[in-house]
N, C-alpha and C. Protein backbone atom coordinates (compact mmCIF):
# COMPACT_ATOMS: atom_id res chain seq x y z
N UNK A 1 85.84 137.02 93.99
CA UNK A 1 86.49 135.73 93.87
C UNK A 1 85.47 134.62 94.13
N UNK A 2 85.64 133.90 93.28
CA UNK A 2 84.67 132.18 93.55
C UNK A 2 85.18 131.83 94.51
N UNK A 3 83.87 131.14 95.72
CA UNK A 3 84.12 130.26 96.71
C UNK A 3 84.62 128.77 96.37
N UNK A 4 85.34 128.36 97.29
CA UNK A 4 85.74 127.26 97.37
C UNK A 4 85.24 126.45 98.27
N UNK A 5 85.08 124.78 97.50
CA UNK A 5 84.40 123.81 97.92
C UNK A 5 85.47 123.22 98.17
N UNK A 6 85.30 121.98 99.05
CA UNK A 6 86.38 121.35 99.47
C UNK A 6 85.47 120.32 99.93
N UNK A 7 85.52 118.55 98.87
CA UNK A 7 84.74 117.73 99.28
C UNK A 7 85.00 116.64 99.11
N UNK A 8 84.38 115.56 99.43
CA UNK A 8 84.93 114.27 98.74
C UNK A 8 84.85 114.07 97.40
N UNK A 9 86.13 113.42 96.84
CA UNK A 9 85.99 113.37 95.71
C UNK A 9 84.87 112.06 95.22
N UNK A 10 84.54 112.46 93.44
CA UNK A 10 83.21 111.27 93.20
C UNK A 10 84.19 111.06 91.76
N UNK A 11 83.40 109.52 91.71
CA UNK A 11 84.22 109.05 90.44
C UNK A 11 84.14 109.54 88.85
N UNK A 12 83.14 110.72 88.87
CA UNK A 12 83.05 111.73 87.90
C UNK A 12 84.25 112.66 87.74
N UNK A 13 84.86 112.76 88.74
CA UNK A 13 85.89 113.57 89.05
C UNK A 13 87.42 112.96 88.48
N UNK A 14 87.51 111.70 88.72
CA UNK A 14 88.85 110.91 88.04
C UNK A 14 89.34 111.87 86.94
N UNK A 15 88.47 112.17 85.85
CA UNK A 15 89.18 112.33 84.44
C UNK A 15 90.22 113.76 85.27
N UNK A 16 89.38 114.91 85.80
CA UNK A 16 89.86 115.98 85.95
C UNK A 16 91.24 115.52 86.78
N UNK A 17 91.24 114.86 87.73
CA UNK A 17 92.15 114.88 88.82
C UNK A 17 93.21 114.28 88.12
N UNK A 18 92.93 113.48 87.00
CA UNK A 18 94.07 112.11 86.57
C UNK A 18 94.91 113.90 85.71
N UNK A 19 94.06 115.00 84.95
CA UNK A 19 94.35 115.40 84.43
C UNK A 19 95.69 116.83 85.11
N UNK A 20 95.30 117.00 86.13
CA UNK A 20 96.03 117.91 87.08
C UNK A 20 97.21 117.39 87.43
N UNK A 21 96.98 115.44 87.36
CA UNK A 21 98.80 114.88 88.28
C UNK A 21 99.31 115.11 87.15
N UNK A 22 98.50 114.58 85.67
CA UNK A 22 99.69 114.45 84.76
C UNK A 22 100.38 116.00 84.38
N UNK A 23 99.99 117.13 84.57
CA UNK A 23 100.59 117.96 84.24
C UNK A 23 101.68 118.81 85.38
N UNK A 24 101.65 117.65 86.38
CA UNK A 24 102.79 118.13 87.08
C UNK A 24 104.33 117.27 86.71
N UNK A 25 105.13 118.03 86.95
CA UNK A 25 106.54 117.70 85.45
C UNK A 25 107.44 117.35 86.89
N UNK A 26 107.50 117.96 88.17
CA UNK A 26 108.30 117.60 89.28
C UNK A 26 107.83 116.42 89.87
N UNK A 27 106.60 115.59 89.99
CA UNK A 27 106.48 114.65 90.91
C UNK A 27 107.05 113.46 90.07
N UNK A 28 107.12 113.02 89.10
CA UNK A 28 107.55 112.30 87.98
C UNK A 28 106.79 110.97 88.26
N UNK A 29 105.73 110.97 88.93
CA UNK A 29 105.13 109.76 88.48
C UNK A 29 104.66 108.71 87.79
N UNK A 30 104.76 109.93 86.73
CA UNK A 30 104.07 108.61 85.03
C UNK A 30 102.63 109.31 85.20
N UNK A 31 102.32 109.77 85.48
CA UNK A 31 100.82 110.12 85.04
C UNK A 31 100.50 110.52 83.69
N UNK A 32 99.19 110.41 82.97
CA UNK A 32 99.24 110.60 81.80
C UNK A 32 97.48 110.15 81.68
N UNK A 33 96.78 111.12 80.47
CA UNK A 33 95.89 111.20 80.39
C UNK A 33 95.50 110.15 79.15
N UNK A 34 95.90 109.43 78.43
CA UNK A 34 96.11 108.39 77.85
C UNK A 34 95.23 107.60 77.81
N UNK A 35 94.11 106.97 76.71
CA UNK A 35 92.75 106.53 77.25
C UNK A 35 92.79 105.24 77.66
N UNK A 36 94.04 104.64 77.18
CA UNK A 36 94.52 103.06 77.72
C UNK A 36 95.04 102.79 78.91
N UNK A 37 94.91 104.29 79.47
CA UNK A 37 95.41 103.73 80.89
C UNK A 37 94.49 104.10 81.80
N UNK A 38 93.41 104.85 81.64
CA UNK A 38 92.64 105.45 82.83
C UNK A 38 91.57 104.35 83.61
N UNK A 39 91.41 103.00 82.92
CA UNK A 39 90.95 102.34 83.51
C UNK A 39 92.17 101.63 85.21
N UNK A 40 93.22 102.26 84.91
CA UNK A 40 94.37 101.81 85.95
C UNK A 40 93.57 102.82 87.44
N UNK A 41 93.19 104.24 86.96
CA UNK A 41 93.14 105.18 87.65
C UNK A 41 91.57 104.99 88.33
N UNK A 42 90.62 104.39 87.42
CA UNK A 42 89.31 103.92 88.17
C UNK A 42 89.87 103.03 89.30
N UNK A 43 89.91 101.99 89.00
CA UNK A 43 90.50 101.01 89.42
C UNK A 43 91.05 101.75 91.24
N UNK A 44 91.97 102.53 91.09
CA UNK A 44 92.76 103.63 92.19
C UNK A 44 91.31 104.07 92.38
N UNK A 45 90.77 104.56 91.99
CA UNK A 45 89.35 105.61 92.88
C UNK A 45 88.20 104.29 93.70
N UNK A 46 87.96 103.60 93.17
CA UNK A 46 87.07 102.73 93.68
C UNK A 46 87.73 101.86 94.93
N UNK A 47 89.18 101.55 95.32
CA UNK A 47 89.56 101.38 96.51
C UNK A 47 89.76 101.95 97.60
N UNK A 48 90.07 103.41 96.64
CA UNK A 48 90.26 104.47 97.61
C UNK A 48 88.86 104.43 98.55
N UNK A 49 87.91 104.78 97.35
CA UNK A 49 86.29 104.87 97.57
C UNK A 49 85.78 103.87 98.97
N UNK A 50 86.24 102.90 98.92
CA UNK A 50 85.79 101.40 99.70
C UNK A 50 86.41 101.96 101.17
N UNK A 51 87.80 102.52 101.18
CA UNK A 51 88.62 102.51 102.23
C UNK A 51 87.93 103.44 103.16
N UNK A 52 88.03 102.70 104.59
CA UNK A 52 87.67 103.47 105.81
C UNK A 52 88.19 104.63 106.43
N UNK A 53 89.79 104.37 105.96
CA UNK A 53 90.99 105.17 106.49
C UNK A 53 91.62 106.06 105.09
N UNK A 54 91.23 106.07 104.39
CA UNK A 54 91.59 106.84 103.49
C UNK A 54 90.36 107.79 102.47
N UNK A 55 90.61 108.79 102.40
CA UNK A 55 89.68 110.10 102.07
C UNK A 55 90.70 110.60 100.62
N UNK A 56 89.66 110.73 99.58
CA UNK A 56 90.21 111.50 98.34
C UNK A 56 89.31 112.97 98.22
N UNK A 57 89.99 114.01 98.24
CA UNK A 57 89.05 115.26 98.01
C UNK A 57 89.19 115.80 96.87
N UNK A 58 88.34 116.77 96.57
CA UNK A 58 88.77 118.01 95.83
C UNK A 58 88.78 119.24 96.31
N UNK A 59 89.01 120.35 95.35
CA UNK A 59 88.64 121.59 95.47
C UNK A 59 87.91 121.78 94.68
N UNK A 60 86.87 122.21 94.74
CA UNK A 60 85.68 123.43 93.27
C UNK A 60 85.32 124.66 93.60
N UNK A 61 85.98 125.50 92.45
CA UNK A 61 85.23 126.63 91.85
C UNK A 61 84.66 126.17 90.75
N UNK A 62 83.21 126.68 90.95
CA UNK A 62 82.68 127.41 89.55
C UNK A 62 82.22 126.03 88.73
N UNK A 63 81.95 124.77 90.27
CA UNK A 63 81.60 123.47 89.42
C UNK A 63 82.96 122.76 88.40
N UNK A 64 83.91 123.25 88.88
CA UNK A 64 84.91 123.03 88.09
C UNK A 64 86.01 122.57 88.97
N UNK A 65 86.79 120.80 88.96
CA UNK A 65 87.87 120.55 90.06
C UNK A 65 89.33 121.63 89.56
N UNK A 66 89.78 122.24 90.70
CA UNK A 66 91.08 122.93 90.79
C UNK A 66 91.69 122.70 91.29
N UNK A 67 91.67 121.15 92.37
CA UNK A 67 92.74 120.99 93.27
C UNK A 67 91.83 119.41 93.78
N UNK A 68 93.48 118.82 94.57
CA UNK A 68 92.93 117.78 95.03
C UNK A 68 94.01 117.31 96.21
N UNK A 69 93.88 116.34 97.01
CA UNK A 69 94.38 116.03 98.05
C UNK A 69 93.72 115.15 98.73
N UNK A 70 94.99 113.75 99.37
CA UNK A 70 94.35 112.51 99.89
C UNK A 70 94.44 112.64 101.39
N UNK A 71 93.86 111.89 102.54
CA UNK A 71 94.07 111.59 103.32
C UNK A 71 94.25 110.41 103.82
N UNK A 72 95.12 110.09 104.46
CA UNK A 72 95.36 108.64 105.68
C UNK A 72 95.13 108.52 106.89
N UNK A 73 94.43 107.60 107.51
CA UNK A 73 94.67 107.86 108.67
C UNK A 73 95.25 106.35 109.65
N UNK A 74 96.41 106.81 110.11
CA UNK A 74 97.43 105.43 110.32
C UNK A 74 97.51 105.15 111.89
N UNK A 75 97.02 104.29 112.74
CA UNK A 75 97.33 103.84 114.12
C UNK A 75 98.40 103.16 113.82
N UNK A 76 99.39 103.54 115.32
CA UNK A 76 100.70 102.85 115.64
C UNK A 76 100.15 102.75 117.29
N UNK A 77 101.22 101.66 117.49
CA UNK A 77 101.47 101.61 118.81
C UNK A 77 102.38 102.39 119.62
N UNK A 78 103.32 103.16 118.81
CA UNK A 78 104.18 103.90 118.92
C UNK A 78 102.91 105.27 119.31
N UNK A 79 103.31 106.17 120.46
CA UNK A 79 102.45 107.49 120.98
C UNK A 79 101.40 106.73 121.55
N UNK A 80 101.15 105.91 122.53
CA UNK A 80 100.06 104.72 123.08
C UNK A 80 99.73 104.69 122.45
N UNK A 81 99.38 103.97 121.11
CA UNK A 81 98.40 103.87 120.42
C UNK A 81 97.52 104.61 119.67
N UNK A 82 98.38 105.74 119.29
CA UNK A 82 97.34 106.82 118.76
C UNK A 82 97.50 106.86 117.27
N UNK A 83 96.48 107.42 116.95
CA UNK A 83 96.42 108.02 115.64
C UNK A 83 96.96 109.10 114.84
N UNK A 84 97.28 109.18 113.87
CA UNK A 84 97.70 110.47 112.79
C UNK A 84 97.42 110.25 111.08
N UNK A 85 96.98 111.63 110.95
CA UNK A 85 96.99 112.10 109.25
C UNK A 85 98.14 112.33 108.42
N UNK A 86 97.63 111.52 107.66
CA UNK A 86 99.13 111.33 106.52
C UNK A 86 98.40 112.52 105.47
N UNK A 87 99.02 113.42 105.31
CA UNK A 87 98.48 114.20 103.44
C UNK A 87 98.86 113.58 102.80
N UNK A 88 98.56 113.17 101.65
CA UNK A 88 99.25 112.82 100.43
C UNK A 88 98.45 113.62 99.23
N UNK A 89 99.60 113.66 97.94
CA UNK A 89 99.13 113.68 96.82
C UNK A 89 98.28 115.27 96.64
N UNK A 90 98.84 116.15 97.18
CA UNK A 90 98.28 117.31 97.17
C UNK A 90 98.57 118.41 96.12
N UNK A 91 97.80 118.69 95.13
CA UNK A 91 97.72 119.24 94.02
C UNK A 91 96.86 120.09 93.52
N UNK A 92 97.04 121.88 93.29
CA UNK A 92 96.52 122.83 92.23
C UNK A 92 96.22 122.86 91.41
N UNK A 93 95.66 122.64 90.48
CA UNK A 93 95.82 123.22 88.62
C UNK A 93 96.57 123.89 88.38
N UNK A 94 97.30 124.03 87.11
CA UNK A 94 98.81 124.95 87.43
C UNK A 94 98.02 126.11 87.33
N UNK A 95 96.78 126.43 86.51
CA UNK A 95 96.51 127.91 86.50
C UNK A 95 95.88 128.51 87.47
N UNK A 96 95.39 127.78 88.32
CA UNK A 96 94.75 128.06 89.81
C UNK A 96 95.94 128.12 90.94
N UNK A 97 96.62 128.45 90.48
CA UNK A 97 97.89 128.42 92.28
C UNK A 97 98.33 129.76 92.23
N UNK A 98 98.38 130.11 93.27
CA UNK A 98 98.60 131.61 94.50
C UNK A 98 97.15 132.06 94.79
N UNK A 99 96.42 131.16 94.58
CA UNK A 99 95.18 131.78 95.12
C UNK A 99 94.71 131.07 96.28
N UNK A 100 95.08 130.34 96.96
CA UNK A 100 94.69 130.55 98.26
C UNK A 100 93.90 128.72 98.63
N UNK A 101 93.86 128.42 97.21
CA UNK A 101 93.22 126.96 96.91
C UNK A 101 94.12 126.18 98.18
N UNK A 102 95.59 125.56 97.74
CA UNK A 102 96.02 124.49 98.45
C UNK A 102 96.58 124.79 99.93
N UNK A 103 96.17 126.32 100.59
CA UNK A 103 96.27 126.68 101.92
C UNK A 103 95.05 125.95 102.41
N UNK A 104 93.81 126.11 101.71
CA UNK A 104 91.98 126.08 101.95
C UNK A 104 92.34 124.81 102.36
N UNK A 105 92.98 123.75 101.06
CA UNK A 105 92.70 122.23 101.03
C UNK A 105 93.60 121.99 102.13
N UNK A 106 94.56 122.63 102.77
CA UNK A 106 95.57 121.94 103.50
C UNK A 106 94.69 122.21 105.67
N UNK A 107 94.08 123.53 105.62
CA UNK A 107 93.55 123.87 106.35
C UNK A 107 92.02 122.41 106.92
N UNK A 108 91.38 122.28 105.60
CA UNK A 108 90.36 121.51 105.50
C UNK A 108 90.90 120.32 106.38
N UNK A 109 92.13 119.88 106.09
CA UNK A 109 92.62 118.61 106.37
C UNK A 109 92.93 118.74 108.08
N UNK A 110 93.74 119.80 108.36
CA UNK A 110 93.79 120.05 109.61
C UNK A 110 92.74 119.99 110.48
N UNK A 111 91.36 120.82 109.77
CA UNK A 111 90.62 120.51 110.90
C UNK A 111 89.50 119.50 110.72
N UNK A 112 90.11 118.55 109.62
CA UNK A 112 89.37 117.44 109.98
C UNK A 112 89.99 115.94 111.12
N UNK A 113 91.18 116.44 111.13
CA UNK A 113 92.08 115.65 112.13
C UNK A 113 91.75 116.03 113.47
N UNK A 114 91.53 117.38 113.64
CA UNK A 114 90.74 117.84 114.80
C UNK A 114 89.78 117.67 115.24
N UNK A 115 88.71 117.42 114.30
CA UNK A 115 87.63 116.98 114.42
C UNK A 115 87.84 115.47 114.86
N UNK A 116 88.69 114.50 114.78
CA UNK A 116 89.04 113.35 114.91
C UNK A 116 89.84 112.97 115.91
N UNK A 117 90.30 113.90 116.70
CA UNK A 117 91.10 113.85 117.82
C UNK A 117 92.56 113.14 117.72
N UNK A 118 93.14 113.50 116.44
CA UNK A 118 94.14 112.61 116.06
C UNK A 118 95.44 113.70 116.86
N UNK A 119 96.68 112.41 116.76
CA UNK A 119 97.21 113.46 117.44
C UNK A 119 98.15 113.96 116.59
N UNK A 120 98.75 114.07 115.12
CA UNK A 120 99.23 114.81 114.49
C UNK A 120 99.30 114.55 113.01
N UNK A 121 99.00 115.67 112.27
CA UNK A 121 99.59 115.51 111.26
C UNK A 121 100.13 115.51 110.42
N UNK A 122 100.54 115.00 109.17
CA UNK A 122 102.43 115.03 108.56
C UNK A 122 101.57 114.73 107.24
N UNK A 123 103.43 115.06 106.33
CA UNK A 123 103.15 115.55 105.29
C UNK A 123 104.75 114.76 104.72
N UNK A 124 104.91 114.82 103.28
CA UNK A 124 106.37 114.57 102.50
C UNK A 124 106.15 115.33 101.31
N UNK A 125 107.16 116.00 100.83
CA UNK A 125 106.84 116.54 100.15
C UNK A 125 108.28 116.08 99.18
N UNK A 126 108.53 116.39 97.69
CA UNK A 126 109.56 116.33 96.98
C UNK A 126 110.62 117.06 97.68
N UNK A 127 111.93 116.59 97.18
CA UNK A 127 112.88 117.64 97.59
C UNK A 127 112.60 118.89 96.29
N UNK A 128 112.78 118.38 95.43
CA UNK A 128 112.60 119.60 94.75
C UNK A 128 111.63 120.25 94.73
N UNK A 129 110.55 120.34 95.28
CA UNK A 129 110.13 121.54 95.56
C UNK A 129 109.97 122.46 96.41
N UNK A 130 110.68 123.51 96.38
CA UNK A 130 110.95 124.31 97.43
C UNK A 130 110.19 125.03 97.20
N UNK A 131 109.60 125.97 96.36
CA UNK A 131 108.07 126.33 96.78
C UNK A 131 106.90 126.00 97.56
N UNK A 132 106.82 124.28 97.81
CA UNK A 132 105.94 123.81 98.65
C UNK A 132 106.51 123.91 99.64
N UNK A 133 107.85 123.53 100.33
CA UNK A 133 108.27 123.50 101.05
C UNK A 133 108.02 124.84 102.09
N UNK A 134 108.22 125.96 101.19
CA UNK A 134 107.95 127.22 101.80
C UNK A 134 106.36 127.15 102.30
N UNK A 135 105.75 126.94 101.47
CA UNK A 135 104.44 127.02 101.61
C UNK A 135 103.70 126.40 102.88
N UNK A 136 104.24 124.62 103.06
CA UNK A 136 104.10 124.23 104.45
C UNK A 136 104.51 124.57 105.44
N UNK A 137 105.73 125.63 105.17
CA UNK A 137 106.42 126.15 106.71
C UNK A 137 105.35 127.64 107.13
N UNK A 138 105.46 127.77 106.06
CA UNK A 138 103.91 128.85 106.33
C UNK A 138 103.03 128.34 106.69
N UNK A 139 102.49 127.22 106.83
CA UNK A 139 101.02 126.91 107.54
C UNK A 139 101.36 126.55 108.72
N UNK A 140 102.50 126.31 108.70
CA UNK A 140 103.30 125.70 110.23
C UNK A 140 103.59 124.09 110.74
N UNK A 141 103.77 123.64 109.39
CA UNK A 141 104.17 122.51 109.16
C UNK A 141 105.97 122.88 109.41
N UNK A 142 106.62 121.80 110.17
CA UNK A 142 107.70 121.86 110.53
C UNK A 142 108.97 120.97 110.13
N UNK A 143 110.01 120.88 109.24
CA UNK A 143 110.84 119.88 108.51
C UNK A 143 111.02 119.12 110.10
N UNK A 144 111.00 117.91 110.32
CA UNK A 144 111.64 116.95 111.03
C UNK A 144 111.92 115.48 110.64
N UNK A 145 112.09 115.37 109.50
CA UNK A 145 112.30 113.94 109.41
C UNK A 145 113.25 114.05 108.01
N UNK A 146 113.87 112.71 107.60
CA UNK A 146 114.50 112.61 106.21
C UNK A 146 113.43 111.50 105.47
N UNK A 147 113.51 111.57 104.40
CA UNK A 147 112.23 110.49 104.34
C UNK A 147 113.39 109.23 102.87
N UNK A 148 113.07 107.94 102.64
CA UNK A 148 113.64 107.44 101.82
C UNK A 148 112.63 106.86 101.21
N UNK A 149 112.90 106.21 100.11
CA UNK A 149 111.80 105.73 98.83
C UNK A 149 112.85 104.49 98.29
N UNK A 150 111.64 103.62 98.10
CA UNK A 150 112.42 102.51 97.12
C UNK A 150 111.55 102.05 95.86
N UNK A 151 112.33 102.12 94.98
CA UNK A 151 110.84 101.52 93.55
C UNK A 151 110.94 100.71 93.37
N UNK A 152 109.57 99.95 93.54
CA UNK A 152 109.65 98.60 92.66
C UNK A 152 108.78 98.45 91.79
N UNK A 153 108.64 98.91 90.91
CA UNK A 153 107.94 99.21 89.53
C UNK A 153 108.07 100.39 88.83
């Protein structure tokens, strides 16, 4: 089996990653590989890029992105003042999943919060997917919250 990399993402990487959201059919974001819109998605990488508190990764085999996943990292005053990791946006290639990729990327994240002395971190995931759902209770991620959404666009 090819090793897995797990790194920051570089803006060479956009096309692949823009290409992995759009082929997920449950998050319903609008993603789309569309050449009139990917300047929207630079645009998204180069702030990300700038941000202190926020981390975009990948996964690579074989020189090739298979996965990706963001990080946050949010102070409240709420827990004295401490810190925590938000996951976001965590995604396989559909033909790369059960292999062990978005445990690696989810692990990576853990112990980079550790490395950071944060004191916890969380995750949201769709309701509909209960495959992930399973998947985070397996790493030992724990349901405690209801979460709500509002769109404005």
């Amino acid at each position: 089996m090819s090793q897995t990399i797990i790194r920051e993402a570089r803006g060479a990487d956009v096309a692949a990653l823009v290409a992995i959201f759009a082929e997920d059919e449950l998050g319903g974001h609008g993603d789309t590989t569309a050449p009139e819109v990917f300047g929207d998605y630079l645009r998204a990488f180069d702030r990300l890029a700038t941000s202190h508190d926020q981390t975009l990764y990948v996964a690579e085999r074989d020189g090739k992105i298979v996965g990706t996943f963001q990080t946050m990292i949010v102070t409240s005053l709420v827990g004295r003042g401490s810190s925590s990791m938000i996951i976001e946006a965590v995604q396989t290639r559909g033909d790369m999943r059960g292999q062990g990729i978005g445990a690696q990327m989810i692990e990576f994240a853990i112990a980079e919060a550790k490395r950071r002395d944060l004191r916890l971190v969380q995750l949201a995931s769709n309701a509909s997917r209960t495959d992930a759902h399973r998947f985070y209770k397996r790493l030992g991620f724990k349901q405690s919250h209801l979460g709500f959404k509002m769109a404005l666009k």
